[in-house]
PDB file of N, CA and C in Angstrom:
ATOM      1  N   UNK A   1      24.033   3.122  -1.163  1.00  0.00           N
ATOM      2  CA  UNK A   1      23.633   3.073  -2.563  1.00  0.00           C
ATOM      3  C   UNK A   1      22.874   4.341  -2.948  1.00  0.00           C
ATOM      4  N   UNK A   2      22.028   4.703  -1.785  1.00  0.00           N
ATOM      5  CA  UNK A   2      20.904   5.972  -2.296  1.00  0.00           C
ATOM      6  C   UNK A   2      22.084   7.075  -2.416  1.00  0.00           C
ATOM      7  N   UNK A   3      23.240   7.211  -1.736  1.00  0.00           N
ATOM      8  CA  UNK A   3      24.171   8.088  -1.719  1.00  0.00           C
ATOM      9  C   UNK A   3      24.280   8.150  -3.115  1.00  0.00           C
ATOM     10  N   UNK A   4      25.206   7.463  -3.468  1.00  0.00           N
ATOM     11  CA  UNK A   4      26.435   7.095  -4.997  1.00  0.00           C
ATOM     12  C   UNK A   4      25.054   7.825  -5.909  1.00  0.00           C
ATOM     13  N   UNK A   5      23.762   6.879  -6.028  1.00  0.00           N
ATOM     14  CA  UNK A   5      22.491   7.450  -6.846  1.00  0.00           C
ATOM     15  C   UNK A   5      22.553   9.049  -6.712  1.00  0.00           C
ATOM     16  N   UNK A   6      22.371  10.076  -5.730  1.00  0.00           N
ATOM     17  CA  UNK A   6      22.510  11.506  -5.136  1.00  0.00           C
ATOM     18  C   UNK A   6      23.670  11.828  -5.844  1.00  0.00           C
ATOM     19  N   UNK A   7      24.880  11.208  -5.830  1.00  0.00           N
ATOM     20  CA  UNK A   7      25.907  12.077  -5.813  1.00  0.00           C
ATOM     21  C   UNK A   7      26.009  11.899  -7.976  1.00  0.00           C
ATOM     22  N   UNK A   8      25.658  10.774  -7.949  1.00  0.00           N
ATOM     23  CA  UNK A   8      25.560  10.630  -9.910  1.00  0.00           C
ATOM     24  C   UNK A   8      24.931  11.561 -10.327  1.00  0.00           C
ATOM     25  N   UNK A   9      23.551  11.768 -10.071  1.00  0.00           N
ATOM     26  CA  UNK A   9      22.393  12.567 -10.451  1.00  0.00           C
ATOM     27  C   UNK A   9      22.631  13.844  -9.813  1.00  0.00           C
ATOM     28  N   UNK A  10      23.481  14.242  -8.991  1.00  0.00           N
ATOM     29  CA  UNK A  10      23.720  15.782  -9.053  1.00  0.00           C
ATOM     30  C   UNK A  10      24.906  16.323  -9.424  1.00  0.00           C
ATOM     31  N   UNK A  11      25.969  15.184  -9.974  1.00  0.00           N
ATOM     32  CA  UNK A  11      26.907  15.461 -11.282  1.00  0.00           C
ATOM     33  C   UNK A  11      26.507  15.735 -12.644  1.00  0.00           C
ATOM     34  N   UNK A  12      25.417  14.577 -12.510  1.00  0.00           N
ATOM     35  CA  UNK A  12      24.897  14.582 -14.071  1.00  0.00           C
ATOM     36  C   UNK A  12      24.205  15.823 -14.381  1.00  0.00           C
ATOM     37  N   UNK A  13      23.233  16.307 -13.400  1.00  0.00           N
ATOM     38  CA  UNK A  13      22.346  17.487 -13.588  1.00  0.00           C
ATOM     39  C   UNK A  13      23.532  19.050 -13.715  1.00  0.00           C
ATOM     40  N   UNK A  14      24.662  19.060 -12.981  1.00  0.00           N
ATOM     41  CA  UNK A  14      25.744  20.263 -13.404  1.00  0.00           C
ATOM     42  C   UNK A  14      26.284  20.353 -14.407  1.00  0.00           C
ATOM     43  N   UNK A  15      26.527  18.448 -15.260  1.00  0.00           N
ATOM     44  CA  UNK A  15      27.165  18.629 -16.509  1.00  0.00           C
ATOM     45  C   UNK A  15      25.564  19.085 -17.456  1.00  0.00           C
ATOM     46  N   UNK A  16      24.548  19.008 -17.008  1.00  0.00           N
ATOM     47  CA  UNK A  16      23.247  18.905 -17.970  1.00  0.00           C
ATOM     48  C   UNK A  16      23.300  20.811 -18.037  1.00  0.00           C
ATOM     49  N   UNK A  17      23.747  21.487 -16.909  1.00  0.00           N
ATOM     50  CA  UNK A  17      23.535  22.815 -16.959  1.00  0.00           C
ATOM     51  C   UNK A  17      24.669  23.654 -17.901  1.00  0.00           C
ATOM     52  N   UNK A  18      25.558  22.970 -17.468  1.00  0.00           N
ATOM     53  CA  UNK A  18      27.042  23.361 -18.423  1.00  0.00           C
ATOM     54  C   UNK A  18      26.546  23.174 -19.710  1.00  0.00           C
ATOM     55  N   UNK A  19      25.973  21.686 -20.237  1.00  0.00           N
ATOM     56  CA  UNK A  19      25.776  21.319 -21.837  1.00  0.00           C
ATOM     57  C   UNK A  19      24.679  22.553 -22.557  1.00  0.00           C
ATOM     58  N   UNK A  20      23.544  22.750 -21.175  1.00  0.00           N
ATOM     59  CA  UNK A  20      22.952  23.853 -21.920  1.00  0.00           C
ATOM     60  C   UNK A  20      23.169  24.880 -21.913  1.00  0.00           C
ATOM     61  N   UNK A  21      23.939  25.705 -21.002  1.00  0.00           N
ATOM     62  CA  UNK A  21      24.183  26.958 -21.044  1.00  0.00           C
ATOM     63  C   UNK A  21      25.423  27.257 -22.424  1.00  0.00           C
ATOM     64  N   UNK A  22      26.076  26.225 -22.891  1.00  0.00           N
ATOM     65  CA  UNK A  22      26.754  26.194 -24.345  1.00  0.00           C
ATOM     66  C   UNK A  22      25.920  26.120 -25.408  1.00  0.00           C
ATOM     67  N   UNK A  23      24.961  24.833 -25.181  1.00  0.00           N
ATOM     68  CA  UNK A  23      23.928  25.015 -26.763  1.00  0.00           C
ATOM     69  C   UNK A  23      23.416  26.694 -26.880  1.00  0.00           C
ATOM     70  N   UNK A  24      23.020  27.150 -25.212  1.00  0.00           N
ATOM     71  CA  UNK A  24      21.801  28.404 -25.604  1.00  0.00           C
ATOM     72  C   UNK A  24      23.267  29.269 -26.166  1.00  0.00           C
ATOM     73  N   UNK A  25      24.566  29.646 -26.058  1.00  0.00           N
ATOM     74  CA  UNK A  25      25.219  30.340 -26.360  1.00  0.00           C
ATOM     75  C   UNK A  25      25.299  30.148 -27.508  1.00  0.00           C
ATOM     76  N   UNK A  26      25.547  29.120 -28.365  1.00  0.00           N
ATOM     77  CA  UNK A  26      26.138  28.572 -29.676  1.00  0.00           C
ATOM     78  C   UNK A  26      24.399  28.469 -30.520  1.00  0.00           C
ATOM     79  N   UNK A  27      23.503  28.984 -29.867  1.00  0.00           N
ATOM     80  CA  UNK A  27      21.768  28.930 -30.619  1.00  0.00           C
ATOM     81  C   UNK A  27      21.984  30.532 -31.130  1.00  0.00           C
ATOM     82  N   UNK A  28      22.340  32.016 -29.741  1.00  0.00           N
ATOM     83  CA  UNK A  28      22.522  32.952 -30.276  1.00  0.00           C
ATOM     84  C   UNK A  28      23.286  33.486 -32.250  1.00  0.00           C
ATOM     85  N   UNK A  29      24.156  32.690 -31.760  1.00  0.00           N
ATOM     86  CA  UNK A  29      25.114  32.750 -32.905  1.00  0.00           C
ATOM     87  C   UNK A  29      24.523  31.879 -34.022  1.00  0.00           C
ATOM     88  N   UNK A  30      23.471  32.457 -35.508  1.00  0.00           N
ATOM     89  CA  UNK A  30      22.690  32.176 -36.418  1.00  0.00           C
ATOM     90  C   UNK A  30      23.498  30.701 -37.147  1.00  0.00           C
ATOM     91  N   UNK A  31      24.799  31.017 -37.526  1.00  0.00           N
ATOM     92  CA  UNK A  31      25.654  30.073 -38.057  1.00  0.00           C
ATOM     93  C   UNK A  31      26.099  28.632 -37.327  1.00  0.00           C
ATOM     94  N   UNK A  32      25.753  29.364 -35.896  1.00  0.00           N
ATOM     95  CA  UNK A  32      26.262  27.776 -34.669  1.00  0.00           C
ATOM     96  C   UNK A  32      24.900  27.103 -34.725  1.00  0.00           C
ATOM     97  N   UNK A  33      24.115  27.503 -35.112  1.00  0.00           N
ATOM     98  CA  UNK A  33      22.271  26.819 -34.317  1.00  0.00           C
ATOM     99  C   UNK A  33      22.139  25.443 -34.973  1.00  0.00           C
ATOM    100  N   UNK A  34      22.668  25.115 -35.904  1.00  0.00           N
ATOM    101  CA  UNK A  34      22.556  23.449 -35.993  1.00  0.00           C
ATOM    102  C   UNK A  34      23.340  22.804 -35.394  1.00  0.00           C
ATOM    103  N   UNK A  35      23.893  23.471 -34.087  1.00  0.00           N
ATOM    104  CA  UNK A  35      24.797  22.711 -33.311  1.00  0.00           C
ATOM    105  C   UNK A  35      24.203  22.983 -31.589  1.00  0.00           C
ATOM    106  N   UNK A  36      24.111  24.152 -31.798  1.00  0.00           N
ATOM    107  CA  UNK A  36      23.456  24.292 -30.706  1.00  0.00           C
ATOM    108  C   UNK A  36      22.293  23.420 -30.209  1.00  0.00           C
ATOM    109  N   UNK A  37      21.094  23.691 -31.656  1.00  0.00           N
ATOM    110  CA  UNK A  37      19.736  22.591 -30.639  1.00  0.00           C
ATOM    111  C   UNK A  37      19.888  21.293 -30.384  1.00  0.00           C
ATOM    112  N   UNK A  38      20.799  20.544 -31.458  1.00  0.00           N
ATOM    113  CA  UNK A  38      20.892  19.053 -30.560  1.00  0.00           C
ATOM    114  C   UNK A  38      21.389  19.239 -29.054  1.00  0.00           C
ATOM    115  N   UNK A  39      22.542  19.939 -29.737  1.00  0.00           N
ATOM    116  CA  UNK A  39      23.169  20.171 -27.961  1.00  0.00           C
ATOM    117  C   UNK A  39      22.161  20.419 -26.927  1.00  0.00           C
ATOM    118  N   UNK A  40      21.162  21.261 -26.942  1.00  0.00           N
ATOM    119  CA  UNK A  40      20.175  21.480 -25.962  1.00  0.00           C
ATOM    120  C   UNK A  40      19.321  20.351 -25.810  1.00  0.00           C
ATOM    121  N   UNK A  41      18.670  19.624 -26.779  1.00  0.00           N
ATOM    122  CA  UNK A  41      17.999  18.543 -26.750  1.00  0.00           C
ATOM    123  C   UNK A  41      19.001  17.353 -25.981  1.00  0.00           C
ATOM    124  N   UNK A  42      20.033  16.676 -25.842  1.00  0.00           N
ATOM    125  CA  UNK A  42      21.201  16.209 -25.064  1.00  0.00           C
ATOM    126  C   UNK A  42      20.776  16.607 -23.802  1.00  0.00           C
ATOM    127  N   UNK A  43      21.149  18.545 -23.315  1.00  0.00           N
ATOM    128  CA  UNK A  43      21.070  18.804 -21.966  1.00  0.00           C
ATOM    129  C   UNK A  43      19.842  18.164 -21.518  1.00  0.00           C
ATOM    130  N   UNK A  44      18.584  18.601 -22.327  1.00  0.00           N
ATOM    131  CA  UNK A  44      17.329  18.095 -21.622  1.00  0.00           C
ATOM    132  C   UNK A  44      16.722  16.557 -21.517  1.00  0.00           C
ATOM    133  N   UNK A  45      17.557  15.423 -22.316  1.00  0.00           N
ATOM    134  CA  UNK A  45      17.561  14.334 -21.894  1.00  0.00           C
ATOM    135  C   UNK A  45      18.522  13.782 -20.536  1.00  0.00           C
ATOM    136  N   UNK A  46      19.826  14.949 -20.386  1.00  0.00           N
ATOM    137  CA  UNK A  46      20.596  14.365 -19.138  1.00  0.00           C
ATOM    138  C   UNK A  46      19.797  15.209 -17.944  1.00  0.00           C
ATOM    139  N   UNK A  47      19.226  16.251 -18.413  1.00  0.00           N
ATOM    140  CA  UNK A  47      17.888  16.745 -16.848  1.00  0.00           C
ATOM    141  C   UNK A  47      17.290  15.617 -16.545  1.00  0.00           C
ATOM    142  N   UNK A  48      16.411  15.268 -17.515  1.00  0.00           N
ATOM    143  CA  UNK A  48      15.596  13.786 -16.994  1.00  0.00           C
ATOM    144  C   UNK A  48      16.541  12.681 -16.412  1.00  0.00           C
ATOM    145  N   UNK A  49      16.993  12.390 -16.848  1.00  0.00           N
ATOM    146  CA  UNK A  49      18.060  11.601 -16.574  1.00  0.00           C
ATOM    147  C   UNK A  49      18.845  11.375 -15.002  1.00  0.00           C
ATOM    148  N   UNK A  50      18.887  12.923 -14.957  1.00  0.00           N
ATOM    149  CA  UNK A  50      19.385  13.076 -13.444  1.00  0.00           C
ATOM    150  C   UNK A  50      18.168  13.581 -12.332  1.00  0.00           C
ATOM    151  N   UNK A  51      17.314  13.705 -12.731  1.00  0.00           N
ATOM    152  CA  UNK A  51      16.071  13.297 -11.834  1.00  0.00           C
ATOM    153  C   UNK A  51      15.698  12.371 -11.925  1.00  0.00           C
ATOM    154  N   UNK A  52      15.786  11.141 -12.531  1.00  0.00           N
ATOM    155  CA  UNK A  52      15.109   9.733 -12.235  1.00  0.00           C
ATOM    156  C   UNK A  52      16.182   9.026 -11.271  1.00  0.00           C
ATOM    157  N   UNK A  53      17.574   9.596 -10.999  1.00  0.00           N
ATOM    158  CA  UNK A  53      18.728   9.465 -10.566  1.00  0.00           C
ATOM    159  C   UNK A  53      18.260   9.759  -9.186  1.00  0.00           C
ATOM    160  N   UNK A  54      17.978  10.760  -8.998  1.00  0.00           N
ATOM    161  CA  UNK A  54      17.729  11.462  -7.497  1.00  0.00           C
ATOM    162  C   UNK A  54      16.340  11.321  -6.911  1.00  0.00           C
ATOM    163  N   UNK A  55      15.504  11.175  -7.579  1.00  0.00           N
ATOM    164  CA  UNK A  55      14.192  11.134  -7.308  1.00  0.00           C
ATOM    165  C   UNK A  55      13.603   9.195  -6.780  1.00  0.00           C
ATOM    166  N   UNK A  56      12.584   8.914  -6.027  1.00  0.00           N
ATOM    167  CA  UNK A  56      12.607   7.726  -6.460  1.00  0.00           C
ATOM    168  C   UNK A  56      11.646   7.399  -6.948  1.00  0.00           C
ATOM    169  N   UNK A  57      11.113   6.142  -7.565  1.00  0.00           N
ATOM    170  CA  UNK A  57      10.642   5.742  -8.061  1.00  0.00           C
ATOM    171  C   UNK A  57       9.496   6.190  -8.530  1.00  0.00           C
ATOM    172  N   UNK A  58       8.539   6.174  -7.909  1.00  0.00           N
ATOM    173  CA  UNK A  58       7.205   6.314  -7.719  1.00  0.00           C
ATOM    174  C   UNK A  58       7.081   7.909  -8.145  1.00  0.00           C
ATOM    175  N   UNK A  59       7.931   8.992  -7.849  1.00  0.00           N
ATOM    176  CA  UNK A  59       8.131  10.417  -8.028  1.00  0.00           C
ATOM    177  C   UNK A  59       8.533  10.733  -9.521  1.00  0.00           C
ATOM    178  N   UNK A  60       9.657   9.761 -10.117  1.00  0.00           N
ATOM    179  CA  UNK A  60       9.845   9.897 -11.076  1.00  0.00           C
ATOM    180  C   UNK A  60       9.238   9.377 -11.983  1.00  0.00           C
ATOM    181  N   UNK A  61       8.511   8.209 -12.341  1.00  0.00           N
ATOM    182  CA  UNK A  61       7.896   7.393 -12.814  1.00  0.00           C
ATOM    183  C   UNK A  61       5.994   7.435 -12.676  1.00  0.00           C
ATOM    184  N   UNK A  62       5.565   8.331 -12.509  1.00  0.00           N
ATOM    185  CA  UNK A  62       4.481   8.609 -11.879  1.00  0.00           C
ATOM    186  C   UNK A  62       3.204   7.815 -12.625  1.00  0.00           C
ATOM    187  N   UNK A  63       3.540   7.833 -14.069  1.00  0.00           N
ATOM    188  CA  UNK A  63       2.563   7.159 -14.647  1.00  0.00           C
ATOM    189  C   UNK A  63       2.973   5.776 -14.752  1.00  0.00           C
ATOM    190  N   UNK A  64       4.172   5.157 -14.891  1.00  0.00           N
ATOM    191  CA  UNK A  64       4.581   4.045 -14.483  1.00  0.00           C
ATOM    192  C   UNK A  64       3.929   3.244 -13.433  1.00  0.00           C
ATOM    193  N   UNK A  65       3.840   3.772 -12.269  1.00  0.00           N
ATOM    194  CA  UNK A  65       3.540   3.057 -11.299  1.00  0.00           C
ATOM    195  C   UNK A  65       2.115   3.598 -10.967  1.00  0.00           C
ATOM    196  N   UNK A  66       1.718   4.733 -11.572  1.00  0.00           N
ATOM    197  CA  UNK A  66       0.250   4.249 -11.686  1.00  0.00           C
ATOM    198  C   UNK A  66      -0.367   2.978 -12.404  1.00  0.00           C
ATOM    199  N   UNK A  67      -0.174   2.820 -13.507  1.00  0.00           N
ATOM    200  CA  UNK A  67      -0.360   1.654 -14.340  1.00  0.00           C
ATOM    201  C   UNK A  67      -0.140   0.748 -13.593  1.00  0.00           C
ATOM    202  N   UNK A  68       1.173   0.364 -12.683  1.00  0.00           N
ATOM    203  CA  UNK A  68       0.919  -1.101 -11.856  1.00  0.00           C
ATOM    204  C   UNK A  68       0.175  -1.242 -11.069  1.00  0.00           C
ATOM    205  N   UNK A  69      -0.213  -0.234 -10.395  1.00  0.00           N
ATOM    206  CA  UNK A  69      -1.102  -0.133  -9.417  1.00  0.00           C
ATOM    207  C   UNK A  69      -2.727  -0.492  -9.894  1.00  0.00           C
ATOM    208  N   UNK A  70      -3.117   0.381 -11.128  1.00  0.00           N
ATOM    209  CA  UNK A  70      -4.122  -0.465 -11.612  1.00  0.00           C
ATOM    210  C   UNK A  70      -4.434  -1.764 -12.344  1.00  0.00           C
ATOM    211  N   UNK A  71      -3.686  -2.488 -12.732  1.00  0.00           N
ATOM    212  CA  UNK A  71      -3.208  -3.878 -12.794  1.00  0.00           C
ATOM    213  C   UNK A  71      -4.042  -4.824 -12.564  1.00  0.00           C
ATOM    214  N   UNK A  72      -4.297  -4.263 -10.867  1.00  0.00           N
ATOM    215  CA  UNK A  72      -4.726  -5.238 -10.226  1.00  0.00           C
ATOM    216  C   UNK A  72      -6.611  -5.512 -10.581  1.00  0.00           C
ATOM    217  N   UNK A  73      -7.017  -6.731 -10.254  1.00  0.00           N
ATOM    218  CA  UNK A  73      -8.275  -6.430 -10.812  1.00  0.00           C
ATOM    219  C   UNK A  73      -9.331  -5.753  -9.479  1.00  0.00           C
ATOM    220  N   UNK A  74     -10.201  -4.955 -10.113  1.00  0.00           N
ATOM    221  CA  UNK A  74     -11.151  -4.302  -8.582  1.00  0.00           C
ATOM    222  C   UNK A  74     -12.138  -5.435  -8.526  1.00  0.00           C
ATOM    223  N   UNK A  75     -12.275  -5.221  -7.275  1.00  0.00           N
ATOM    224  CA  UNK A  75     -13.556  -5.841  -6.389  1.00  0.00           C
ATOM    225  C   UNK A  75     -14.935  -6.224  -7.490  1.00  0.00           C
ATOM    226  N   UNK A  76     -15.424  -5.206  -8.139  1.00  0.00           N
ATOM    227  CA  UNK A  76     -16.774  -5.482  -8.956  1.00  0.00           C
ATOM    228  C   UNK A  76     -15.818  -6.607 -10.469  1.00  0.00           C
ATOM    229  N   UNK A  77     -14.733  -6.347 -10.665  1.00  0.00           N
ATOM    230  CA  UNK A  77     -14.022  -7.841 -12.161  1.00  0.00           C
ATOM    231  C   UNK A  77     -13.988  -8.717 -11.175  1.00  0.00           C
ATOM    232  N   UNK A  78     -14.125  -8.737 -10.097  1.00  0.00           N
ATOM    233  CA  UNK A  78     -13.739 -10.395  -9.689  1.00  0.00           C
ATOM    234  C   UNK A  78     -15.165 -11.004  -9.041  1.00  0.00           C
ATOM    235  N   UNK A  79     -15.694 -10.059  -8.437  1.00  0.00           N
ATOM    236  CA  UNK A  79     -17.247 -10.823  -8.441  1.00  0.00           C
ATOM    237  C   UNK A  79     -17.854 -10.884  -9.896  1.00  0.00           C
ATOM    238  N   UNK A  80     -17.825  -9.968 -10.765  1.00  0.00           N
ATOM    239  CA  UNK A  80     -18.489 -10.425 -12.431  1.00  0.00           C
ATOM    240  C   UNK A  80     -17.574 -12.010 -12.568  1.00  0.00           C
ATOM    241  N   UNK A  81     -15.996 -11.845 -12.611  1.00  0.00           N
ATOM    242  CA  UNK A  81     -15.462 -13.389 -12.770  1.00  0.00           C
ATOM    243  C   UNK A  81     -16.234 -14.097 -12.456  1.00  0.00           C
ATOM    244  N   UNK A  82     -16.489 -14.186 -11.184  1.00  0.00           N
ATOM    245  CA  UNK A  82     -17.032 -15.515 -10.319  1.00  0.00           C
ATOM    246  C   UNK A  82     -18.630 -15.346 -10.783  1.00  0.00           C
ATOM    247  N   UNK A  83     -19.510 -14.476 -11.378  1.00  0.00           N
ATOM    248  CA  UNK A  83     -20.697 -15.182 -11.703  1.00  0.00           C
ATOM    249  C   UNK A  83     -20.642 -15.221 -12.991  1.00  0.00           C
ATOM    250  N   UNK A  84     -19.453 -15.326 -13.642  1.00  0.00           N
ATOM    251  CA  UNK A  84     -19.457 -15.891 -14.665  1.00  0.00           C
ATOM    252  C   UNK A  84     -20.012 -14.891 -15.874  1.00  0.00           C
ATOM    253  N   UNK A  85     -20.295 -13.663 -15.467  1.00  0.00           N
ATOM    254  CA  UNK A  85     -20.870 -12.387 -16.660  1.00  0.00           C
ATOM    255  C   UNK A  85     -19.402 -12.135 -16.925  1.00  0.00           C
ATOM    256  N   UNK A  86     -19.680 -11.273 -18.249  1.00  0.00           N
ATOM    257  CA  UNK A  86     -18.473 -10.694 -19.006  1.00  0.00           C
ATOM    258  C   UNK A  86     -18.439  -9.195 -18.401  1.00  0.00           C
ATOM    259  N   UNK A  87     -17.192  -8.769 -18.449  1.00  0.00           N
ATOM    260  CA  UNK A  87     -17.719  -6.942 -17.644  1.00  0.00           C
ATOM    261  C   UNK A  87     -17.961  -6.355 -18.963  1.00  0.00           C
ATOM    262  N   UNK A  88     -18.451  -5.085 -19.306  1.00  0.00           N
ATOM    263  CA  UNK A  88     -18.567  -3.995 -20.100  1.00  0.00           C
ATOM    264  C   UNK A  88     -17.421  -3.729 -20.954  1.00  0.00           C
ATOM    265  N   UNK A  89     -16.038  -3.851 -20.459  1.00  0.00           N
ATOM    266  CA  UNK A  89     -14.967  -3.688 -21.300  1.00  0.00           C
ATOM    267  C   UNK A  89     -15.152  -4.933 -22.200  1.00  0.00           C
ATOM    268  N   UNK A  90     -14.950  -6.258 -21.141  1.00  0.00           N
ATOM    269  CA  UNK A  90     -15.118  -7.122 -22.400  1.00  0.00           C
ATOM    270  C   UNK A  90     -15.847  -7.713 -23.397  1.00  0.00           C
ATOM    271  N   UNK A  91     -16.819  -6.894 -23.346  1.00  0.00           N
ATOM    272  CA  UNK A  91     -17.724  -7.308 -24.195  1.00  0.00           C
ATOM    273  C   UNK A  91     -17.462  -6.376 -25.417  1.00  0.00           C
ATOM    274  N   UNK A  92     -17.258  -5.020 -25.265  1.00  0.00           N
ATOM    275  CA  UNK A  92     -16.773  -4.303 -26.459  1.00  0.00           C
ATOM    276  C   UNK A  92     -15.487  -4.641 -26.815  1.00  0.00           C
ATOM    277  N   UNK A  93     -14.701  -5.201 -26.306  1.00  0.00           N
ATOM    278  CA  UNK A  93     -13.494  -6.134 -26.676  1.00  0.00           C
ATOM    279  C   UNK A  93     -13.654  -7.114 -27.761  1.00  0.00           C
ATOM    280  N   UNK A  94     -14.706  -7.962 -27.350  1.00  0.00           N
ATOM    281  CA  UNK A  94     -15.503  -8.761 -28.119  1.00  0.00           C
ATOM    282  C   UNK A  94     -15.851  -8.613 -29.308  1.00  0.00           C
ATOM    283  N   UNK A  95     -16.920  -7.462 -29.340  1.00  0.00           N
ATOM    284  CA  UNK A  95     -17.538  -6.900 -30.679  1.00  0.00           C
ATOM    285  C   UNK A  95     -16.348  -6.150 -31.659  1.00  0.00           C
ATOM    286  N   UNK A  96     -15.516  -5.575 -31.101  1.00  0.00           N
ATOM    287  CA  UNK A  96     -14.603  -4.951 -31.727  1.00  0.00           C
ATOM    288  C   UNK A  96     -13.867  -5.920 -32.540  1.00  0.00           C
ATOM    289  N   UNK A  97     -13.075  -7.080 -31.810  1.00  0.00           N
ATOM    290  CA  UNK A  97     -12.473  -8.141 -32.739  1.00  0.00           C
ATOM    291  C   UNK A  97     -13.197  -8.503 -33.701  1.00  0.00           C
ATOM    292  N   UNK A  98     -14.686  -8.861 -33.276  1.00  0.00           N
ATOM    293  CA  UNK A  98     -15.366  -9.226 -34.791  1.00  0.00           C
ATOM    294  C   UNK A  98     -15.740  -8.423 -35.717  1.00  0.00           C
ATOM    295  N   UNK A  99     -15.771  -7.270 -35.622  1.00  0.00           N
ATOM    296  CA  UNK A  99     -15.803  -5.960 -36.775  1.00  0.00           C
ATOM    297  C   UNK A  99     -14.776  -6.635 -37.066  1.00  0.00           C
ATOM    298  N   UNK A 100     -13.228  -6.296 -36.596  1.00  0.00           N
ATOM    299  CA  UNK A 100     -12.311  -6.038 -37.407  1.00  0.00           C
ATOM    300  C   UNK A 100     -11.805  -7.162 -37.965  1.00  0.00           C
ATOM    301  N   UNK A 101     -12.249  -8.920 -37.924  1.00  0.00           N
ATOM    302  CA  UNK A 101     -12.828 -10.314 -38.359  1.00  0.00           C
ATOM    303  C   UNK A 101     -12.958  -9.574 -39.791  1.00  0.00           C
ATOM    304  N   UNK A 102     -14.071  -9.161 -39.672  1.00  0.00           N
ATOM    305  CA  UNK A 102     -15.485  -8.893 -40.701  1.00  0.00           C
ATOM    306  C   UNK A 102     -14.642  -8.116 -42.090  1.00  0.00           C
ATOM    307  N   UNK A 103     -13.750  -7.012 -41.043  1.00  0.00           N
ATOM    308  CA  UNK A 103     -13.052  -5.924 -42.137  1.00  0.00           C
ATOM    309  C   UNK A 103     -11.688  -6.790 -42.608  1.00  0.00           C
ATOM    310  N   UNK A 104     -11.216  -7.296 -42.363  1.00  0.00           N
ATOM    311  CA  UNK A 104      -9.915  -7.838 -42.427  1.00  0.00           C
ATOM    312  C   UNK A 104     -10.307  -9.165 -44.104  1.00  0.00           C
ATOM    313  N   UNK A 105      -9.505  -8.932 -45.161  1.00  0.00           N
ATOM    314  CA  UNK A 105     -10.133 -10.133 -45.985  1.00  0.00           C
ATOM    315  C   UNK A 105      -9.193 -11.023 -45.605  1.00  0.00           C
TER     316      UNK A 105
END
């Protein structure tokens, strides 16, 4: 499977070089350039495209799987849980909803 993934994403990334090396040609030419930059904008969505292909997860997705990773709750939210205090976030959580209570008719 990681193969077929390799071999997609380094098709996709040759057609991504072909698509741009035509937009940047057809950008030179003043009369082609509203054809050209989509075209380039295209190449640079199939770049990404073919690095999330080849790359895995965690490499490509970096802020992705940071976010799951913090998710989880730390050590000091779960002892505040258990004595029953609110942490610091939620308390300005708190106050904030009731401002916007207050502002809202």
């Amino acid at each position: 499977m990681k193969f077929l993934r390799a071999l997609s994403g380094g098709l996709l990334w040759l057609g991504a070089c072909l698509l741009g090396l035509v937009g940047a040609i057809l950008c030179v030419t003043i009369i082609l350039l509203p054809i050209g930059l989509p075209l380039l904008g295209l190449s640079r969505r199939l770049f990404t495209r073919a690095v999330r292909l080849v790359l895995p997860r965690p490499l490509s997705h970096p802020a992705k799987e940071a976010a799951k990773r913090t998710r989880k709750k730390s050590p000091a939210q779960e002892i505040a849980k258990r004595a029953g205090k609110k942490s610091p976030t939620q308390k300005l959580a708190k106050r904030t909803r009731k401002k916007l209570r207050a502002v809202r008719p």
